[in-house]
N, C-alpha and C. Protein backbone atom coordinates (compact mmCIF):
# COMPACT_ATOMS: atom_id res chain seq x y z
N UNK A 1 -19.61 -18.95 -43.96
CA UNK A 1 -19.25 -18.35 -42.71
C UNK A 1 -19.39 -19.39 -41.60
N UNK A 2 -18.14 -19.85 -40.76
CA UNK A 2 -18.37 -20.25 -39.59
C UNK A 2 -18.73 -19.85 -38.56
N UNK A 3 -19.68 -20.34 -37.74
CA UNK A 3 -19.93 -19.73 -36.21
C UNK A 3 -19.19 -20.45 -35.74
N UNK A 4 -18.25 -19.74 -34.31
CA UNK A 4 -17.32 -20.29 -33.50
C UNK A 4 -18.57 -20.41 -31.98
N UNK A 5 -18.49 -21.64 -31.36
CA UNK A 5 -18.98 -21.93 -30.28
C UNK A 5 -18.20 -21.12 -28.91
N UNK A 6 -18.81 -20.79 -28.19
CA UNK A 6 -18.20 -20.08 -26.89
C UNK A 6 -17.92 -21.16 -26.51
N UNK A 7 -16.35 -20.80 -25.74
CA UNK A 7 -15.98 -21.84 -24.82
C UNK A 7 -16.49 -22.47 -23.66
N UNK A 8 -16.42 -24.06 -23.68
CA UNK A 8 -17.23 -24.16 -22.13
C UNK A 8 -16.47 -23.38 -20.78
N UNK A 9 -17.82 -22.99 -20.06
CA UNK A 9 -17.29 -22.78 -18.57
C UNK A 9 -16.32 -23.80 -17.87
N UNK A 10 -15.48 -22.96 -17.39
CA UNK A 10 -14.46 -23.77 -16.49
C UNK A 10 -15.18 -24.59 -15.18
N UNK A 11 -15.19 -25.92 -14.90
CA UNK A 11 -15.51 -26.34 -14.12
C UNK A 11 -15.66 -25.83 -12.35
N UNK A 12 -14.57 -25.36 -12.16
CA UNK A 12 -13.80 -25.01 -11.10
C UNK A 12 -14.69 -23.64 -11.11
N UNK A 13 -14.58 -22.80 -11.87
CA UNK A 13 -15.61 -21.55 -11.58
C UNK A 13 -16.63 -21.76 -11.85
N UNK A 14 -17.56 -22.44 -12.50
CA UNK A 14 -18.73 -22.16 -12.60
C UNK A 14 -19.18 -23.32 -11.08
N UNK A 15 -18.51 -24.17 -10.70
CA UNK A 15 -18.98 -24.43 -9.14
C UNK A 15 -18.78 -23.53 -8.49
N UNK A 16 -18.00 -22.60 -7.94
CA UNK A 16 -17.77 -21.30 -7.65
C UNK A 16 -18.88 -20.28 -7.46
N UNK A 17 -19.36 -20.26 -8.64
CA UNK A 17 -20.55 -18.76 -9.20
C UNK A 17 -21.71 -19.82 -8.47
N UNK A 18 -21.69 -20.94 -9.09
CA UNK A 18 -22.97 -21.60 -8.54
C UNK A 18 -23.18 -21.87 -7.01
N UNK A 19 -22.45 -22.16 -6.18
CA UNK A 19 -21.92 -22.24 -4.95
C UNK A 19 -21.29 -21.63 -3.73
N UNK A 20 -21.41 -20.45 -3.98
CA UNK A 20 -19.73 -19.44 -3.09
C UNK A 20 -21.21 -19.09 -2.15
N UNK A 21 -20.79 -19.54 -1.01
CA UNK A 21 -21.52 -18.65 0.57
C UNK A 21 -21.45 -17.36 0.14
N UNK A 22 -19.56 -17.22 0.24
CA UNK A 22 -19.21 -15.82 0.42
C UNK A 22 -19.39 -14.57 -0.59
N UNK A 23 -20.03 -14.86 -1.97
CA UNK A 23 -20.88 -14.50 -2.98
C UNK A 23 -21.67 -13.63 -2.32
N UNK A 24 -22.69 -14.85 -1.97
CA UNK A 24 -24.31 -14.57 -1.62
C UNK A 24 -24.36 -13.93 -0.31
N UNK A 25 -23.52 -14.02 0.70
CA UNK A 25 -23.41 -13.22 1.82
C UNK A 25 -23.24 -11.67 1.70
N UNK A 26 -21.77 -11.59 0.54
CA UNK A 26 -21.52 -10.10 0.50
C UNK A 26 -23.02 -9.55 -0.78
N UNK A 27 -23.72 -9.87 -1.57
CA UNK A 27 -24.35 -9.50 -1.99
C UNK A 27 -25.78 -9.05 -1.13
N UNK A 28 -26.08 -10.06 0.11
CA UNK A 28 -26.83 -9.87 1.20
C UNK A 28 -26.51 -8.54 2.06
N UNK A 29 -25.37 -8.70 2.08
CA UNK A 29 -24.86 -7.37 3.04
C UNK A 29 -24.96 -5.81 2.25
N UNK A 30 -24.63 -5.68 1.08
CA UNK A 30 -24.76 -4.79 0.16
C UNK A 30 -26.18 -4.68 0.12
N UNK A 31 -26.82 -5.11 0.07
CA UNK A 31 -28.38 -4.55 -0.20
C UNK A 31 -28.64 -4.15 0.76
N UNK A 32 -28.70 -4.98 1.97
CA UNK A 32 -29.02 -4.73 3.35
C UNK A 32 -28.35 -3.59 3.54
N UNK A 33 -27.23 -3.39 3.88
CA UNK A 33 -26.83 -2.27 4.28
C UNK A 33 -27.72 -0.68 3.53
N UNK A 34 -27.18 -1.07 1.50
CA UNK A 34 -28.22 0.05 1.10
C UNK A 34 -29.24 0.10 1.41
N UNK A 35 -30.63 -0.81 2.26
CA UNK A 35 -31.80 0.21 2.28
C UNK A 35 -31.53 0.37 3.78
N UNK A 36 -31.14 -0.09 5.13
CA UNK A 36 -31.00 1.06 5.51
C UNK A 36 -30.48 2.15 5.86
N UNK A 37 -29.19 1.92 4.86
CA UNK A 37 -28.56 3.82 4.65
C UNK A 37 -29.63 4.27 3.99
N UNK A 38 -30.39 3.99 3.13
CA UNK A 38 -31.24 4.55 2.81
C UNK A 38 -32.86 5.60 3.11
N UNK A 39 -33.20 4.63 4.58
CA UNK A 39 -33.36 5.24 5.41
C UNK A 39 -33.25 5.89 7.04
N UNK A 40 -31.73 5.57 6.70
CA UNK A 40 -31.47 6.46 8.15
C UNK A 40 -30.65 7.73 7.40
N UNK A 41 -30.43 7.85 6.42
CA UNK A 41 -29.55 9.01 5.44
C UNK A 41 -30.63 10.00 5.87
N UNK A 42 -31.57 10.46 5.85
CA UNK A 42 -32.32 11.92 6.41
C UNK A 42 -31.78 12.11 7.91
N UNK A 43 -31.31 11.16 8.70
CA UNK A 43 -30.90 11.48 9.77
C UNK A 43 -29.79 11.99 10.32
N UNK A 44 -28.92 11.85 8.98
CA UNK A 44 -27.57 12.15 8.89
C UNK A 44 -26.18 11.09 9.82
N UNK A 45 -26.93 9.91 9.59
CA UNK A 45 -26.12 8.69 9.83
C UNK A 45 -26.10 7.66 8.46
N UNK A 46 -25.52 6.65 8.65
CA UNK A 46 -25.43 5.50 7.69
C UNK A 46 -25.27 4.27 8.47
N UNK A 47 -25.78 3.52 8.17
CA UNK A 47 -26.15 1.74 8.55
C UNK A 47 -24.55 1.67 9.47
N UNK A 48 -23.48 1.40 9.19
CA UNK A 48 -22.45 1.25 9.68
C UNK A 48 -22.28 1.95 11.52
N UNK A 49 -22.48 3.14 11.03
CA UNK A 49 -22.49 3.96 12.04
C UNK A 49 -23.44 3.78 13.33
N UNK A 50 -24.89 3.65 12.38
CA UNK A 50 -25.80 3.23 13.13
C UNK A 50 -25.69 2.01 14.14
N UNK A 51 -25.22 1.08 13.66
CA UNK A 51 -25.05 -0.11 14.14
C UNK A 51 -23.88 -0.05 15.22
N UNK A 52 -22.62 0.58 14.64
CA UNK A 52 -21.47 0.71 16.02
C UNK A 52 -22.04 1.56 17.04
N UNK A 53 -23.07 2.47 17.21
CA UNK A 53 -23.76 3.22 18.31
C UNK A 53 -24.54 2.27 18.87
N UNK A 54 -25.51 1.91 18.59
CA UNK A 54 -26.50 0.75 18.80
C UNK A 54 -25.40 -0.31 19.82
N UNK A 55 -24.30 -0.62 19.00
CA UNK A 55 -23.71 -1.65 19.74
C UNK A 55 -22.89 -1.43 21.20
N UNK A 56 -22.58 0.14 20.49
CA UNK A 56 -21.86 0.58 21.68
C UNK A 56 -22.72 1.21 23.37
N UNK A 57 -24.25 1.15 22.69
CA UNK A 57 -24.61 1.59 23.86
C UNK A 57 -25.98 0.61 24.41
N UNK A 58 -25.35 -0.67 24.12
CA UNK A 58 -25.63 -2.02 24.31
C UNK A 58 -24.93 -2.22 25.34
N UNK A 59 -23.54 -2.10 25.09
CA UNK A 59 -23.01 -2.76 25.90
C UNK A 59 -22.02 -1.49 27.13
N UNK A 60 -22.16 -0.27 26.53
CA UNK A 60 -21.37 0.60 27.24
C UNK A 60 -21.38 0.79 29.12
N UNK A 61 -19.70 0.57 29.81
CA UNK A 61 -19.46 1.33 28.51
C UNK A 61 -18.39 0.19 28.32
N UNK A 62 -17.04 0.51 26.96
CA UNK A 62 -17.20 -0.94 26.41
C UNK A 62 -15.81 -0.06 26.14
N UNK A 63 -14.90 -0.94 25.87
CA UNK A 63 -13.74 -0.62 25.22
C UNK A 63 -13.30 -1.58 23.66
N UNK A 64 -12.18 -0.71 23.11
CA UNK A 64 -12.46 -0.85 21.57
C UNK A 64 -12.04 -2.22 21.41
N UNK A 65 -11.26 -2.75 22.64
CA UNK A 65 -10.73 -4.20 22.16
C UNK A 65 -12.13 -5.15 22.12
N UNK A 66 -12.86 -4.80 23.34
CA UNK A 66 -14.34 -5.46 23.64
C UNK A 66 -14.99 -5.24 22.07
N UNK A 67 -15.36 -3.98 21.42
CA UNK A 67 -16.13 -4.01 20.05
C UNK A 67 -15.30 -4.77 19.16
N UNK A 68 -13.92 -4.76 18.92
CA UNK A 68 -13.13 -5.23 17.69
C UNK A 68 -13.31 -6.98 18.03
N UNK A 69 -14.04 -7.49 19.33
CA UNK A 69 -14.13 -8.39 19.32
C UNK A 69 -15.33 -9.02 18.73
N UNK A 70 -16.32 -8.61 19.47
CA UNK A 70 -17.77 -9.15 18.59
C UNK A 70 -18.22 -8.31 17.67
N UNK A 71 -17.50 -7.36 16.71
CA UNK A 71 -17.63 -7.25 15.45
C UNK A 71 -16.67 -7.85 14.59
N UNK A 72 -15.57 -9.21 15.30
CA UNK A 72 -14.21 -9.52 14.36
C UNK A 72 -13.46 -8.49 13.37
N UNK A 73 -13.78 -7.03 14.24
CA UNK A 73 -13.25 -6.17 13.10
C UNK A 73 -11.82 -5.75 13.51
N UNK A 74 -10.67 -5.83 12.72
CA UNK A 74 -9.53 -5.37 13.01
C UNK A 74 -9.54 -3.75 13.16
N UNK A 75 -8.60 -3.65 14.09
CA UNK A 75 -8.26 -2.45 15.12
C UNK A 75 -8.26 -1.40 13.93
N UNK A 76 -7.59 -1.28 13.09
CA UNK A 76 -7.39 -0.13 12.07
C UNK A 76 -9.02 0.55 11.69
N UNK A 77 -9.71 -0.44 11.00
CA UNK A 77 -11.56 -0.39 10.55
C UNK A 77 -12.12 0.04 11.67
N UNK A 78 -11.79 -0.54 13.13
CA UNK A 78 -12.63 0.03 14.51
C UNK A 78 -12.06 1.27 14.38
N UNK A 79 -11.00 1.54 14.67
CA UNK A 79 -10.47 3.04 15.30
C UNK A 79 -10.89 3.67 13.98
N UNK A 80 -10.88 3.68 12.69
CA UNK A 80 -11.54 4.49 11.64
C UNK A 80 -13.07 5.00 12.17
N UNK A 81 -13.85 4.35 12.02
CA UNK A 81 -15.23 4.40 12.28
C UNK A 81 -15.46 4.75 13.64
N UNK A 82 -14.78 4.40 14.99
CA UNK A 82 -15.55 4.90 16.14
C UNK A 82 -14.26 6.20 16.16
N UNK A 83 -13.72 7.16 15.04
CA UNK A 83 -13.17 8.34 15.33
C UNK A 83 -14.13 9.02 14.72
N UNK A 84 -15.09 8.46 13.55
CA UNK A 84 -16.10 9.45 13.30
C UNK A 84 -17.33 9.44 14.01
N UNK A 85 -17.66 8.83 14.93
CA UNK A 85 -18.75 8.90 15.82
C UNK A 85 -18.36 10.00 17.10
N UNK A 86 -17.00 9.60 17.59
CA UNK A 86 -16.60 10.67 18.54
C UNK A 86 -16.51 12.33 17.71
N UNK A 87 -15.95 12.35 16.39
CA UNK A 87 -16.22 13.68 16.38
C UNK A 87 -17.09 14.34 15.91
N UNK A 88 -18.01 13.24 15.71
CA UNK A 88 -19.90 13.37 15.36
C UNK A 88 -20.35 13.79 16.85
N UNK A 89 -19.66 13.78 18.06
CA UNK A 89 -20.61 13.75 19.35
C UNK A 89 -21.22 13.28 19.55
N UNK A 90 -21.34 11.98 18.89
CA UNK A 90 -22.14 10.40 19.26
C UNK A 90 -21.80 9.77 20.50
N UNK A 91 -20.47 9.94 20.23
CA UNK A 91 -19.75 8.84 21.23
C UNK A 91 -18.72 9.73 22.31
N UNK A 92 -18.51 9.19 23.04
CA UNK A 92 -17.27 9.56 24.01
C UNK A 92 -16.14 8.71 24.71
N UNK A 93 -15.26 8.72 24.90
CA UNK A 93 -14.13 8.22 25.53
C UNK A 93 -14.59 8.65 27.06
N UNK A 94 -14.28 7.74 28.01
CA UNK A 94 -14.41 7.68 29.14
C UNK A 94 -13.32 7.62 30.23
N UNK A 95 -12.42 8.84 30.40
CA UNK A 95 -11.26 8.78 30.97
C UNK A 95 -11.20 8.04 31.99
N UNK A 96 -12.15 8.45 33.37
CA UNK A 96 -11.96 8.25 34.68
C UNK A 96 -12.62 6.84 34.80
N UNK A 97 -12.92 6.30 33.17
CA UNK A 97 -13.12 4.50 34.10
C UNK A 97 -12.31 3.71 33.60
N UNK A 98 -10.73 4.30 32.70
CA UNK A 98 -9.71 3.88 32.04
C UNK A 98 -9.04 3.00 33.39
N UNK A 99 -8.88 1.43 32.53
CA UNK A 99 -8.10 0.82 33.11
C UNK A 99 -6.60 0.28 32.08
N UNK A 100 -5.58 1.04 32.64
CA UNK A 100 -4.30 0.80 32.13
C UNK A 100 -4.70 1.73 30.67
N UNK A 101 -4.47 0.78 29.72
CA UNK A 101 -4.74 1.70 27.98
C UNK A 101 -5.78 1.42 27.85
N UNK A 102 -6.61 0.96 27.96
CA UNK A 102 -8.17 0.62 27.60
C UNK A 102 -9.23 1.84 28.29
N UNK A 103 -9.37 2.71 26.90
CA UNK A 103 -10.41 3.67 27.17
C UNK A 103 -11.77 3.60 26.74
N UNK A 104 -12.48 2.96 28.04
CA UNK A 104 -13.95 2.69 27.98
C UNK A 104 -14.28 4.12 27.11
N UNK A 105 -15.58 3.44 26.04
CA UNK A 105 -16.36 4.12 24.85
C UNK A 105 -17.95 3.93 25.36
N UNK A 106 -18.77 5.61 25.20
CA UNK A 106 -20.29 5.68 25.85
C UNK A 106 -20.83 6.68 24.59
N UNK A 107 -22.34 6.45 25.51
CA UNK A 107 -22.57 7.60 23.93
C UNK A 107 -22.50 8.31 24.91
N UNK A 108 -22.67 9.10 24.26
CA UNK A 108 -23.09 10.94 24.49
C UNK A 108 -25.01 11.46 24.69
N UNK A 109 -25.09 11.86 25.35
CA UNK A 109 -26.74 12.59 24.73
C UNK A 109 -27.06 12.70 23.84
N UNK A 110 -26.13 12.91 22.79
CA UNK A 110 -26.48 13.56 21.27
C UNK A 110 -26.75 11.87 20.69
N UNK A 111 -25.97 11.14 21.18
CA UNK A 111 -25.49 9.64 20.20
C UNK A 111 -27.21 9.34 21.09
N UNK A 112 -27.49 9.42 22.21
CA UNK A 112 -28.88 8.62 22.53
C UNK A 112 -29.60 9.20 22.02
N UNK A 113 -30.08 10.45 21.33
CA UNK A 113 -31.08 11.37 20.86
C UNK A 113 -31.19 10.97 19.65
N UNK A 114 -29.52 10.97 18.86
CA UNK A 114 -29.51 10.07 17.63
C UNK A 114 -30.53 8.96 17.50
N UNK A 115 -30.11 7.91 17.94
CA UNK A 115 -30.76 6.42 18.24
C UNK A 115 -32.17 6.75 17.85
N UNK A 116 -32.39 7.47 19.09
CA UNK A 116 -34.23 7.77 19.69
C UNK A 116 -34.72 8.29 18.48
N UNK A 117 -34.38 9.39 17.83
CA UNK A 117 -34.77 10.44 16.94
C UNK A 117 -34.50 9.19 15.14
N UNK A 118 -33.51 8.25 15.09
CA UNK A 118 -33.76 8.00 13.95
C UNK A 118 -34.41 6.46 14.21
N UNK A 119 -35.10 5.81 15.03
CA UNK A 119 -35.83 4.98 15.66
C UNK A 119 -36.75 4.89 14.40
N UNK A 120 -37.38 5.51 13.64
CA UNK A 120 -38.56 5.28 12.78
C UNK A 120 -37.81 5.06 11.68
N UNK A 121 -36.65 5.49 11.36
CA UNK A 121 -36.66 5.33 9.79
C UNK A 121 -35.66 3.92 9.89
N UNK A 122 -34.93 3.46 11.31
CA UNK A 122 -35.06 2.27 11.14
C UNK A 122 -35.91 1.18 11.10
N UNK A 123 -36.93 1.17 11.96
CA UNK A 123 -38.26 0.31 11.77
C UNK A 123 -38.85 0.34 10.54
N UNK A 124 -38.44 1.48 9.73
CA UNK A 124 -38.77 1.15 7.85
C UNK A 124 -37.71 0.32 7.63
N UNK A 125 -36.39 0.56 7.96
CA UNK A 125 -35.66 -0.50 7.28
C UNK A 125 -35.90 -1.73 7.71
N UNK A 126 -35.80 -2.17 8.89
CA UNK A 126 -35.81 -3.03 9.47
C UNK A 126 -37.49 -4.31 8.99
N UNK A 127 -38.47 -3.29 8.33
CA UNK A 127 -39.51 -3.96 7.69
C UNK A 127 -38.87 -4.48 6.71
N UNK A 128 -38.79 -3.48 5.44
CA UNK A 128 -38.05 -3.97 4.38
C UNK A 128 -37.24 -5.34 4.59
N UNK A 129 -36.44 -5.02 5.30
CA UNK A 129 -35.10 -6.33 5.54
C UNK A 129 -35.87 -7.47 5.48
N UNK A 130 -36.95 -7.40 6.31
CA UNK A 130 -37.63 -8.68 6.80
C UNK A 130 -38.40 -9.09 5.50
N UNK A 131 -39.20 -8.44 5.24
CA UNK A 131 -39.62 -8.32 3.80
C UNK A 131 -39.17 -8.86 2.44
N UNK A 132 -37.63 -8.40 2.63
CA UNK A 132 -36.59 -9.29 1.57
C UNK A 132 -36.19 -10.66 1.86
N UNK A 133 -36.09 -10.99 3.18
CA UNK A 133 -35.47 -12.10 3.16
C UNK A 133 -36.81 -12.81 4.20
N UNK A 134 -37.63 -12.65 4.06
CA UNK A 134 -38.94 -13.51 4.75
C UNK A 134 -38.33 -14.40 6.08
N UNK A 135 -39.66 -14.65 6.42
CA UNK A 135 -39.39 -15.02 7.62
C UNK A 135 -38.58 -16.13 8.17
N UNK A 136 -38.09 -17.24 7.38
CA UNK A 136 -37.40 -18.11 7.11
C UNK A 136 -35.97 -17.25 7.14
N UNK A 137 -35.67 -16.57 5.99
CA UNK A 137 -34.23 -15.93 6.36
C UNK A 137 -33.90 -15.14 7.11
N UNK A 138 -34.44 -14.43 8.11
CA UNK A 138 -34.31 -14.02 8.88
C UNK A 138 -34.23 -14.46 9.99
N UNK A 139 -34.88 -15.30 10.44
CA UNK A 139 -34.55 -16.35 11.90
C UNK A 139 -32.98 -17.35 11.65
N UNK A 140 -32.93 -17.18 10.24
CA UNK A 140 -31.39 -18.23 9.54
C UNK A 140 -30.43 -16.80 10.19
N UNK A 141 -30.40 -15.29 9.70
CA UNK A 141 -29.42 -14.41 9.57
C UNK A 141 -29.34 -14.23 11.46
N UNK A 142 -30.68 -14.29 12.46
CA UNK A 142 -30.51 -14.40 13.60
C UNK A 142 -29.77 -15.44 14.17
N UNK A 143 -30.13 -16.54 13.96
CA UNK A 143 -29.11 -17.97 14.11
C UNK A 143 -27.96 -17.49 14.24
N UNK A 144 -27.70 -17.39 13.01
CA UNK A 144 -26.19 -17.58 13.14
C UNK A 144 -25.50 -16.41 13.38
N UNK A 145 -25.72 -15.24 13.65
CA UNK A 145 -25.48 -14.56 13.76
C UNK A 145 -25.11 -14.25 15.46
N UNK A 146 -26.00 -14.56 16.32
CA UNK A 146 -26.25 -14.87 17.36
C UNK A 146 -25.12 -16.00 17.85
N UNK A 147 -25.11 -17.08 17.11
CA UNK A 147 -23.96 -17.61 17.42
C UNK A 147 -22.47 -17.69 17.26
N UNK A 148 -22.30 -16.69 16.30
CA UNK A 148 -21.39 -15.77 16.03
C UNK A 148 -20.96 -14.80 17.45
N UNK A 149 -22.23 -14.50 17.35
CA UNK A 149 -21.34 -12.91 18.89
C UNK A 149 -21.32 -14.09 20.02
N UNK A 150 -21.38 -15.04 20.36
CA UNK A 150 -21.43 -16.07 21.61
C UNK A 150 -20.15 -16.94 21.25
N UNK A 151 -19.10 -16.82 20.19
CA UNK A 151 -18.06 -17.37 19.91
C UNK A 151 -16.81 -16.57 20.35
């Protein structure tokens, strides 16, 4: 009986697997994101959500071209996600400070009560996070991240 040897790895991919940023980033983001959907899910939000409120009432009030900018997220993914915050009563459209088509976005009472009210079960996530990626990766994910929204 012969044993047949597995073929070698392809050069080109196994630098790839060994090497890809964009690998290790989206695998960063996937975890991260699951623990804290994980604990903001009793609150009846998810990490995503959480974060476009947070952002939006950072800077509110703010229009969607302003968020699709320092989240680099194309218009289709923004208007998806901030239509389920508005009909969550998170968020609101702001008629009377509309300039031309640009309809300034605020929270709502409910979206600040949100925030306030799931405040603890982010500070669990927000341990964890730190926790996973120690203190070293985390001042790296602030870095650049930071210099990201300043681009």
């Amino acid at each position: 009986m012969t044993t047949r040897k597995a073929p070698a790895p392809d050069a080109v991919i196994e630098e790839i697997a060994q090497a890809c940023v964009l690998m290790r980033t989206r695998l960063i983001s996937r975890v991260l994101t699951a623990i804290y959907d994980a604990e903001l899910r009793s609150f009846g939000i998810g990490a995503p959500q959480f974060a476009l409120l947070v952002l939006i009432g950072s800077l509110e009030p703010v229009t969607r071209a302003d968020i699709g900018r320092y989240l680099h997220q194309d218009r289709s993914t923004l208007t998806r996600n901030l239509k389920l915050l508005i009909c969550e009563g998170w968020a609101k459209e702001i008629p009377e400070e509309a300039a031309g088509r640009a309809r300034p976005i605020a929270l709502t009472k409910a979206g600040q009560d949100l925030l306030r009210k799931a405040a603890p079960g982010w500070r669990v996530a927000q341990s964890r996070a730190k926790a996973l990626l120690a203190k070293n990766g985390v001042a790296a994910v602030m870095r650049v991240a930071n210099r990201i929204a300043k681009s």
